[in-house]
C-alpha atoms as a PDB file:
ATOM      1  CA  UNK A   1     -38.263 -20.910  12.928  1.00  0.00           C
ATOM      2  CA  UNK A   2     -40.664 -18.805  11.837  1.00  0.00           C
ATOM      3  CA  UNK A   3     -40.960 -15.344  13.509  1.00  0.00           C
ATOM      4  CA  UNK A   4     -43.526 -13.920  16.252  1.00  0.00           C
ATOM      5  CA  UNK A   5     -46.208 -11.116  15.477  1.00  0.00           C
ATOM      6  CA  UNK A   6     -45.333  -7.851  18.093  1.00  0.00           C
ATOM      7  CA  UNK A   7     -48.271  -5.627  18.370  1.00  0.00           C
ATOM      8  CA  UNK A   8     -47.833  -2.487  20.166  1.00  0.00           C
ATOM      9  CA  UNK A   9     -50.840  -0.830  21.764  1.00  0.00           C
ATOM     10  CA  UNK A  10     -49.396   2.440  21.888  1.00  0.00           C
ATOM     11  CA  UNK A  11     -47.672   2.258  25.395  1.00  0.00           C
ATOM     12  CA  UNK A  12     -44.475   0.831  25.088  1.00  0.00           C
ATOM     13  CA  UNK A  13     -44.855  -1.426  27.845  1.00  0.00           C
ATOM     14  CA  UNK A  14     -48.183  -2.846  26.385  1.00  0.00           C
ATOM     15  CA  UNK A  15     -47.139  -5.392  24.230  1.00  0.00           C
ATOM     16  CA  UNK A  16     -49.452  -8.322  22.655  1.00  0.00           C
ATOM     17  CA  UNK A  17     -47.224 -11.397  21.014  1.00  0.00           C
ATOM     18  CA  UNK A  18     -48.798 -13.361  18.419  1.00  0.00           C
ATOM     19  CA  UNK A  19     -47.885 -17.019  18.035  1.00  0.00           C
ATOM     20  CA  UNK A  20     -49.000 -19.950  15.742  1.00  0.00           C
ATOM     21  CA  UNK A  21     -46.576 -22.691  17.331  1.00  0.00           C
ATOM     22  CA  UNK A  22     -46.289 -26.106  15.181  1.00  0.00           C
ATOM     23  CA  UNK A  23     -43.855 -27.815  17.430  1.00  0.00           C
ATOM     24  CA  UNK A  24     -43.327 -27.998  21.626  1.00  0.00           C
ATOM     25  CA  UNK A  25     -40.085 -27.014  21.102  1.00  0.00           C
ATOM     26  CA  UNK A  26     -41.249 -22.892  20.446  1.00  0.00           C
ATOM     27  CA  UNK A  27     -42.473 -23.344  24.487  1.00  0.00           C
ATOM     28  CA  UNK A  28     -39.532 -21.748  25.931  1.00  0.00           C
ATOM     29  CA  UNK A  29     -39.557 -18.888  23.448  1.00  0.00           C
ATOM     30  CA  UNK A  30     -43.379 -18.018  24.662  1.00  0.00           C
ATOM     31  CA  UNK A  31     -42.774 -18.619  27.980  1.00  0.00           C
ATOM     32  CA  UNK A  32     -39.915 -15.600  27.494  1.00  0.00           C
ATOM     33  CA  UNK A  33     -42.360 -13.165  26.381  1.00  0.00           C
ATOM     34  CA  UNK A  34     -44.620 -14.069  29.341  1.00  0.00           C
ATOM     35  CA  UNK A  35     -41.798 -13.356  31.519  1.00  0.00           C
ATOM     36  CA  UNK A  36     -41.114 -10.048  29.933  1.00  0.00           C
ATOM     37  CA  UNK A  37     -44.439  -8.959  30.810  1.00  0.00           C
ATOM     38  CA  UNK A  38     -45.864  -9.101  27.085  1.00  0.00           C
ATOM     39  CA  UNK A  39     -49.368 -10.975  26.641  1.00  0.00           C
ATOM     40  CA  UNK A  40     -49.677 -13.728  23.956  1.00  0.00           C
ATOM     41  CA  UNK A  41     -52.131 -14.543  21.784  1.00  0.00           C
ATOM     42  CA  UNK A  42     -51.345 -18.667  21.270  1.00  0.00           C
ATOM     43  CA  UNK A  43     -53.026 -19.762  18.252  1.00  0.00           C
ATOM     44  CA  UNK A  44     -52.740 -23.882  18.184  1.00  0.00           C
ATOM     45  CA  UNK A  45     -54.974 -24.049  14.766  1.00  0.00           C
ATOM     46  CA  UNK A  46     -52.051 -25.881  12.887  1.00  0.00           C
ATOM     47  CA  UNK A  47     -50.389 -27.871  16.160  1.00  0.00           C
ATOM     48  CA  UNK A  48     -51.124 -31.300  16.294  1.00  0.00           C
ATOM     49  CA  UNK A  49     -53.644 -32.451  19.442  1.00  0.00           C
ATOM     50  CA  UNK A  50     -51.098 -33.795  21.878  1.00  0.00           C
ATOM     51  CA  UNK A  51     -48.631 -30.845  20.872  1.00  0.00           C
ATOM     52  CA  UNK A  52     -51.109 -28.462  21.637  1.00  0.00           C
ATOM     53  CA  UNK A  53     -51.739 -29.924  25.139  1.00  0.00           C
ATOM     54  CA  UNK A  54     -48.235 -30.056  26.119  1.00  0.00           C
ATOM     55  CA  UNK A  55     -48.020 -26.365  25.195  1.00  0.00           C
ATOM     56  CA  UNK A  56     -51.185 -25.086  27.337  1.00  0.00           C
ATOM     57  CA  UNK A  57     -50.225 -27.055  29.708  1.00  0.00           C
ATOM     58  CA  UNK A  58     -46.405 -26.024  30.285  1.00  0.00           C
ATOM     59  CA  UNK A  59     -48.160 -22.548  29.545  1.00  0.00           C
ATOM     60  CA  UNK A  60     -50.744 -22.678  32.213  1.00  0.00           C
ATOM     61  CA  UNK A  61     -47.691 -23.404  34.554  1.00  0.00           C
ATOM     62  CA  UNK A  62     -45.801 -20.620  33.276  1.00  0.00           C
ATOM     63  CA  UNK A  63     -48.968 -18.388  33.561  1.00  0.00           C
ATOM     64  CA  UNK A  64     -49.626 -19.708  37.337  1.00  0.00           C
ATOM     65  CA  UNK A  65     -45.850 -18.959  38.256  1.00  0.00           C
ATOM     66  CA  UNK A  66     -46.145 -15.626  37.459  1.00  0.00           C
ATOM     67  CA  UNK A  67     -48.806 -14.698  39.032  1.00  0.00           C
ATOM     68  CA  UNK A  68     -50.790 -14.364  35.193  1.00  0.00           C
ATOM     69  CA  UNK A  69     -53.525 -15.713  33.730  1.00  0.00           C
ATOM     70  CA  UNK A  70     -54.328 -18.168  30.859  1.00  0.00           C
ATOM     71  CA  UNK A  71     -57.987 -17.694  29.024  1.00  0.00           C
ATOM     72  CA  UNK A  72     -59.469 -19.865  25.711  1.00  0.00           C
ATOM     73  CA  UNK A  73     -60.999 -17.052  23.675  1.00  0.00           C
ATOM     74  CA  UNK A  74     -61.485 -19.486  20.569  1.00  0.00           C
ATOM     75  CA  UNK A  75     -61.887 -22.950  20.356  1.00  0.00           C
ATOM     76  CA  UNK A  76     -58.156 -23.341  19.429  1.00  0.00           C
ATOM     77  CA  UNK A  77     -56.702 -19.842  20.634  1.00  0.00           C
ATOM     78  CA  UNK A  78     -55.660 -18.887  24.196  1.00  0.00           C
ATOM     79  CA  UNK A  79     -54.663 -15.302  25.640  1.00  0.00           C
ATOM     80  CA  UNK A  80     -51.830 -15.381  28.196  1.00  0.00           C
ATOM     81  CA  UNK A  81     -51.314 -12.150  30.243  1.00  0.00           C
ATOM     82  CA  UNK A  82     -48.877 -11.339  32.961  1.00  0.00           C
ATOM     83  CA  UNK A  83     -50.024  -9.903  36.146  1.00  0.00           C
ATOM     84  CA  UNK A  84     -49.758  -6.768  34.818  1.00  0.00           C
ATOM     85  CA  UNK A  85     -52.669  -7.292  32.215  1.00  0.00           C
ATOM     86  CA  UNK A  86     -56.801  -7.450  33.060  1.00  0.00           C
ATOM     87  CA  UNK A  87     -58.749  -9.859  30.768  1.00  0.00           C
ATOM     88  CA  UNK A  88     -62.094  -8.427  29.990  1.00  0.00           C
ATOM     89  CA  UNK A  89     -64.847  -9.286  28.010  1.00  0.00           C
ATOM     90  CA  UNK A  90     -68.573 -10.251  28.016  1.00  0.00           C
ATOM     91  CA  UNK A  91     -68.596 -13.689  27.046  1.00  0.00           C
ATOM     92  CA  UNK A  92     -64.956 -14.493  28.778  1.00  0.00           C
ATOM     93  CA  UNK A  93     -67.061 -16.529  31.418  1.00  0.00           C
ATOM     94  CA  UNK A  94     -68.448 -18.604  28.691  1.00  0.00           C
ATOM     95  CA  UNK A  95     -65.286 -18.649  26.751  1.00  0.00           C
ATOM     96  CA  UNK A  96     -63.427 -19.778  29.830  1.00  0.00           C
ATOM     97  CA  UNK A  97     -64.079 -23.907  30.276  1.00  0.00           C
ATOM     98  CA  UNK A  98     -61.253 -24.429  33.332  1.00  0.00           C
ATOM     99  CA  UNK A  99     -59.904 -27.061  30.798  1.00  0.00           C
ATOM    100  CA  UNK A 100     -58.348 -27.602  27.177  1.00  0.00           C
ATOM    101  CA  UNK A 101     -60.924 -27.897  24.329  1.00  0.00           C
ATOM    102  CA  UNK A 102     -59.270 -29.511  20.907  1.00  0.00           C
ATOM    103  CA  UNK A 103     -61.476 -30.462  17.909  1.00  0.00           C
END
C-alpha cells in the first residue's frame, strides 16, 4: 500500500492529504482523514473509470455526513474538506459540475 502525501500549512491543525488511490479498497483509509478533520486532495488519474466512481461516490457520502464538502478542481482530481475548511477560488463555480466527469 503505498503511502499518503501530509502537507502541513503551518497550523498544526491545517492539514491537506494527498492521495492517488488505484483500488476501492484505500476508501476507508480517506474517509479516516476526512474524519480527522484533514482535507484531501483525491487524484483518480491512474484509477480505473468504475473505481473512480465508487470512490467519489462513497466520498461524497462521507463528505455529506460530515457536514464537508466535495469539489472537482481537475478533470480527474477532487478536494474534500471537512466543515472546518472554506473552498475558494475564482473558477470553483466552473470547476464545480454537481456530477463526476471521467475521460
Amino acid at each position: 500500500m503505498r503511502r499518503d502525501k501530509v502537507v502541513s500549512l503551518g497550523n498544526p491543525q491545517a492539514q491537506v492529504v494527498l492521495v492517488k488511490p488505484d483500488r476501492f479498497e484505500m476508501a476507508a483509509e480517506i474517509a479516516d482523514h476526512i474524519r480527522e478533520r484533514r482535507s484531501v486532495v483525491l487524484n483518480l488519474e491512474d484509477a480505473q473509470t468504475d473505481v473512480a466512481r465508487r470512490l467519489v461516490d462513497f466520498l461524497s457520502g462521507v463528505a455529506y455526513a460530515l457536514d464537508g464538502t466535495i469539489r472537482r478542481v481537475a478533470a480527474n482530481t477532487y478536494i474534500i474538506a471537512p466543515n472546518n475548511v472554506d473552498i475558494m477560488g475564482d473558477r470553483m463555480g466552473e470547476i464545480d459540475t454537481g456530477g463526476i466527469y471521467m475521460q
